[in-house]
Protein backbone atom coordinates (compact mmCIF):
# COMPACT_ATOMS: atom_id res chain seq x y z
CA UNK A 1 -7.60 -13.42 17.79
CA UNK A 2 -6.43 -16.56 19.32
CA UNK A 3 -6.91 -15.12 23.01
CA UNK A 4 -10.26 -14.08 22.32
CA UNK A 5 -11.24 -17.49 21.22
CA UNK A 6 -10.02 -18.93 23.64
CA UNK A 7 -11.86 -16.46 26.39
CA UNK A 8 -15.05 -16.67 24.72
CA UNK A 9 -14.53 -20.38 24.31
CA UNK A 10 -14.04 -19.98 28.21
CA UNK A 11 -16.77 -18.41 28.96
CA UNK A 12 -19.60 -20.13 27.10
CA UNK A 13 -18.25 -23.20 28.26
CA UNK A 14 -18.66 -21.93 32.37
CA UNK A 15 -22.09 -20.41 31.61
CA UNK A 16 -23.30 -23.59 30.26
CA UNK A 17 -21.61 -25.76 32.85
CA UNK A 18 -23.30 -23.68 35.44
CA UNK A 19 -26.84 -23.69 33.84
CA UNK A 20 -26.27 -27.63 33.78
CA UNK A 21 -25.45 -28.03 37.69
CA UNK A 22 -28.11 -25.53 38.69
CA UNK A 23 -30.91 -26.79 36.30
CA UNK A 24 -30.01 -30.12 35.16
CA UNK A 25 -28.69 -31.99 38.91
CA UNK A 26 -31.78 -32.71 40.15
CA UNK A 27 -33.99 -33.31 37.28
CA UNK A 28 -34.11 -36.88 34.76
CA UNK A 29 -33.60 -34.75 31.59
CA UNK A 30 -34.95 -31.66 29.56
CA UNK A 31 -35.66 -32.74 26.15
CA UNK A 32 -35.44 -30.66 23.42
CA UNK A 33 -36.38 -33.02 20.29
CA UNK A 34 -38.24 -35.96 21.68
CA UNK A 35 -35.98 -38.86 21.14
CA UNK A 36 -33.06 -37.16 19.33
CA UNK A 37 -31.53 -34.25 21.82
CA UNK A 38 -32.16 -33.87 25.36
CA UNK A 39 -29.93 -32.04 28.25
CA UNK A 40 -28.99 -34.37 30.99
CA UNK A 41 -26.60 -33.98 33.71
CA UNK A 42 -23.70 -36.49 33.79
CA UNK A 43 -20.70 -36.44 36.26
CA UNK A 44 -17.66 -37.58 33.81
CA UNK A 45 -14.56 -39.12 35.76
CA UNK A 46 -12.91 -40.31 32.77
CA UNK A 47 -11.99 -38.95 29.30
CA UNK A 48 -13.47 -38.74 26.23
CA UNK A 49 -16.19 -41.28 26.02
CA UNK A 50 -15.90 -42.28 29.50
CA UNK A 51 -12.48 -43.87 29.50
CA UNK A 52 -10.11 -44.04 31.68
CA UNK A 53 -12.25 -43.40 34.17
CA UNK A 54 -11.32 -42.19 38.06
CA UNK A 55 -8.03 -41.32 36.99
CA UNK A 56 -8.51 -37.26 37.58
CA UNK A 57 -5.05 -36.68 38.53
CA UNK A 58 -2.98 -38.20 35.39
CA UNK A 59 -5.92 -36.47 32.71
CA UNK A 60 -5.00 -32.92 34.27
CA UNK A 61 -1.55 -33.61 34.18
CA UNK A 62 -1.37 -34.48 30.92
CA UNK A 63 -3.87 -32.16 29.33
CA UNK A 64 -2.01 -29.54 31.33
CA UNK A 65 1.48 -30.28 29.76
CA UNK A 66 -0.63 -30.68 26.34
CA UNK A 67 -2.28 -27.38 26.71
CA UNK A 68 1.18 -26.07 27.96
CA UNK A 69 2.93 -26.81 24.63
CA UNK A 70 0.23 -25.68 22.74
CA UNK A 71 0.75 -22.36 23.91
CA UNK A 72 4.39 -22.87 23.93
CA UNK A 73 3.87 -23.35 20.25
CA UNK A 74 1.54 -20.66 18.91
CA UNK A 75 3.51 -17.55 21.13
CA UNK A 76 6.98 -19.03 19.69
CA UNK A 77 6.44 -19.67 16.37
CA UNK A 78 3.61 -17.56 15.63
CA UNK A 79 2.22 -19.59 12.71
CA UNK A 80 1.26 -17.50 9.86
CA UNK A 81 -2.12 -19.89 9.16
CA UNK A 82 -5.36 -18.42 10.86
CA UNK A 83 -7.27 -21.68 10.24
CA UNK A 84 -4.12 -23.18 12.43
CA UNK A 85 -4.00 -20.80 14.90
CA UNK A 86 -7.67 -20.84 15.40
CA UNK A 87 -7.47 -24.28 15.41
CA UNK A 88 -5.31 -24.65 18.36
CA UNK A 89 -6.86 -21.84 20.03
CA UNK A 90 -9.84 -23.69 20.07
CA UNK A 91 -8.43 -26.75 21.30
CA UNK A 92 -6.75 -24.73 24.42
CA UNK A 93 -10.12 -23.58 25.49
CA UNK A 94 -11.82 -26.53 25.07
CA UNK A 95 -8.84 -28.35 27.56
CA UNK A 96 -9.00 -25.50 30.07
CA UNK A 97 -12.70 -25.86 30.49
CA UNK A 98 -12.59 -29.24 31.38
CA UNK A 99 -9.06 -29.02 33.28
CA UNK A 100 -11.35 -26.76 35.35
CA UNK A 101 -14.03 -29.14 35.91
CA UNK A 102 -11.51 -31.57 36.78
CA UNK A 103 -9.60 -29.20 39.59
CA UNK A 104 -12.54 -28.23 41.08
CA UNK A 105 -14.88 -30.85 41.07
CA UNK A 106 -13.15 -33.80 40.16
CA UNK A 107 -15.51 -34.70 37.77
CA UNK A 108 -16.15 -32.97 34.11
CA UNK A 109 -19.72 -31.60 33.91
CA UNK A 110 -21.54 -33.54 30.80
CA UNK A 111 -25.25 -32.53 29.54
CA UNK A 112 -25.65 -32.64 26.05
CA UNK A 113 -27.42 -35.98 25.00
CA UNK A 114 -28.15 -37.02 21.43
CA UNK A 115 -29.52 -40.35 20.75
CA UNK A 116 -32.01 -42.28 18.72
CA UNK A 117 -34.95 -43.30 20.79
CA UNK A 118 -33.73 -45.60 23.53
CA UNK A 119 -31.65 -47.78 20.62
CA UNK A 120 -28.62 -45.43 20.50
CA UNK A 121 -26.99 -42.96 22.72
CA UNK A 122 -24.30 -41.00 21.51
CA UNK A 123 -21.72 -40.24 24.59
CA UNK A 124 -23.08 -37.48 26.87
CA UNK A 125 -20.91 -34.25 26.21
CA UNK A 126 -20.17 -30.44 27.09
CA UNK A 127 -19.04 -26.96 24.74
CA UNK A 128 -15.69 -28.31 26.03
CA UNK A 129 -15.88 -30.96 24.03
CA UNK A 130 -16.93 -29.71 21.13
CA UNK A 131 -14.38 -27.09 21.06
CA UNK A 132 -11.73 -29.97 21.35
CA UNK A 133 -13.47 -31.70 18.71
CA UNK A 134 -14.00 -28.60 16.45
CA UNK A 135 -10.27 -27.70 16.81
CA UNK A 136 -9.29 -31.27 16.41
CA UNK A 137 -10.68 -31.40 13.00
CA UNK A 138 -9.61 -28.02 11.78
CA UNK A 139 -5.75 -29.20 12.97
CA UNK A 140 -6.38 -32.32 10.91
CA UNK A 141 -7.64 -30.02 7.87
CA UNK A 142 -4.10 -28.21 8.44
CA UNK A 143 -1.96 -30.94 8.41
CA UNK A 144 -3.55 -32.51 5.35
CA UNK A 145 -3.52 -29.31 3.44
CA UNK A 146 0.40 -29.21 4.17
CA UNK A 147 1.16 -32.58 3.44
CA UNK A 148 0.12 -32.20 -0.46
């Protein structure tokens, strides 16, 4: 289960990077609810939220050795929870979409814009992301389950 999650993560994540540099490079922004959602193309040289910014070299590293131990961790131990496995699983293929972006382009492809009329903007994102953020939370859900 956790390889196929981690392919289709994969995959949805290139389609939709590819739609975005093919559709989205040379155009302002699509929107999709007028002053909520739009898709907007956004070269990210950082991390999450834009930090640590031109420092492409040190984020692959690290979410190489990350992503490394992950797997390390779910073909040694073979947890028996799906919810973790699934979690982490979802967590790998969010990394190794953007570890992608990051070897070949230097740059993680962003294009998913939510904001509130020009007052707010919510940082510009990718599936990538979300996976991380999706299997982020579902680890969290783990480890507080355990800890009670």
């Amino acid at each position: 289960m956790e390889i196929l999650i981690v392919i289709l993560g994969l995959v949805i994540d290139r389609i939709t990077k590819i739609w975005a540099l093919k559709s989205l490079t040379n155009v302002d922004e699509i929107v999709v609810i007028n002053n909520i959602f739009s898709f907007s193309y956004l070269e990210n040289r950082g991390a999450a939220f834009g930090i640590f910014q031109n420092r492409v070299l040190p984020l692959a590293i690290v979410t190489s050795l990350v992503s490394i131990a992950m797997v390390y961790y779910l073909l040694k131990y073979k947890p028996k929870s799906k919810v973790l496995r699934m979690s982490l699983a979802l967590i790998i293929s969010g990394a190794i979409g953007n570890l992608i972006d990051r070897y070949v382009y230097k740059y993680v492809v962003d294009f998913i814009m939510f904001h509130y009329k020009d007052v707010y903007y919510f940082p510009t994102f990718n599936f990538a992301d979300m996976l991380v953020v999706v299997g982020t939370a579902l680890l969290a859900i783990c480890i507080l389950r355990d800890e009670k």
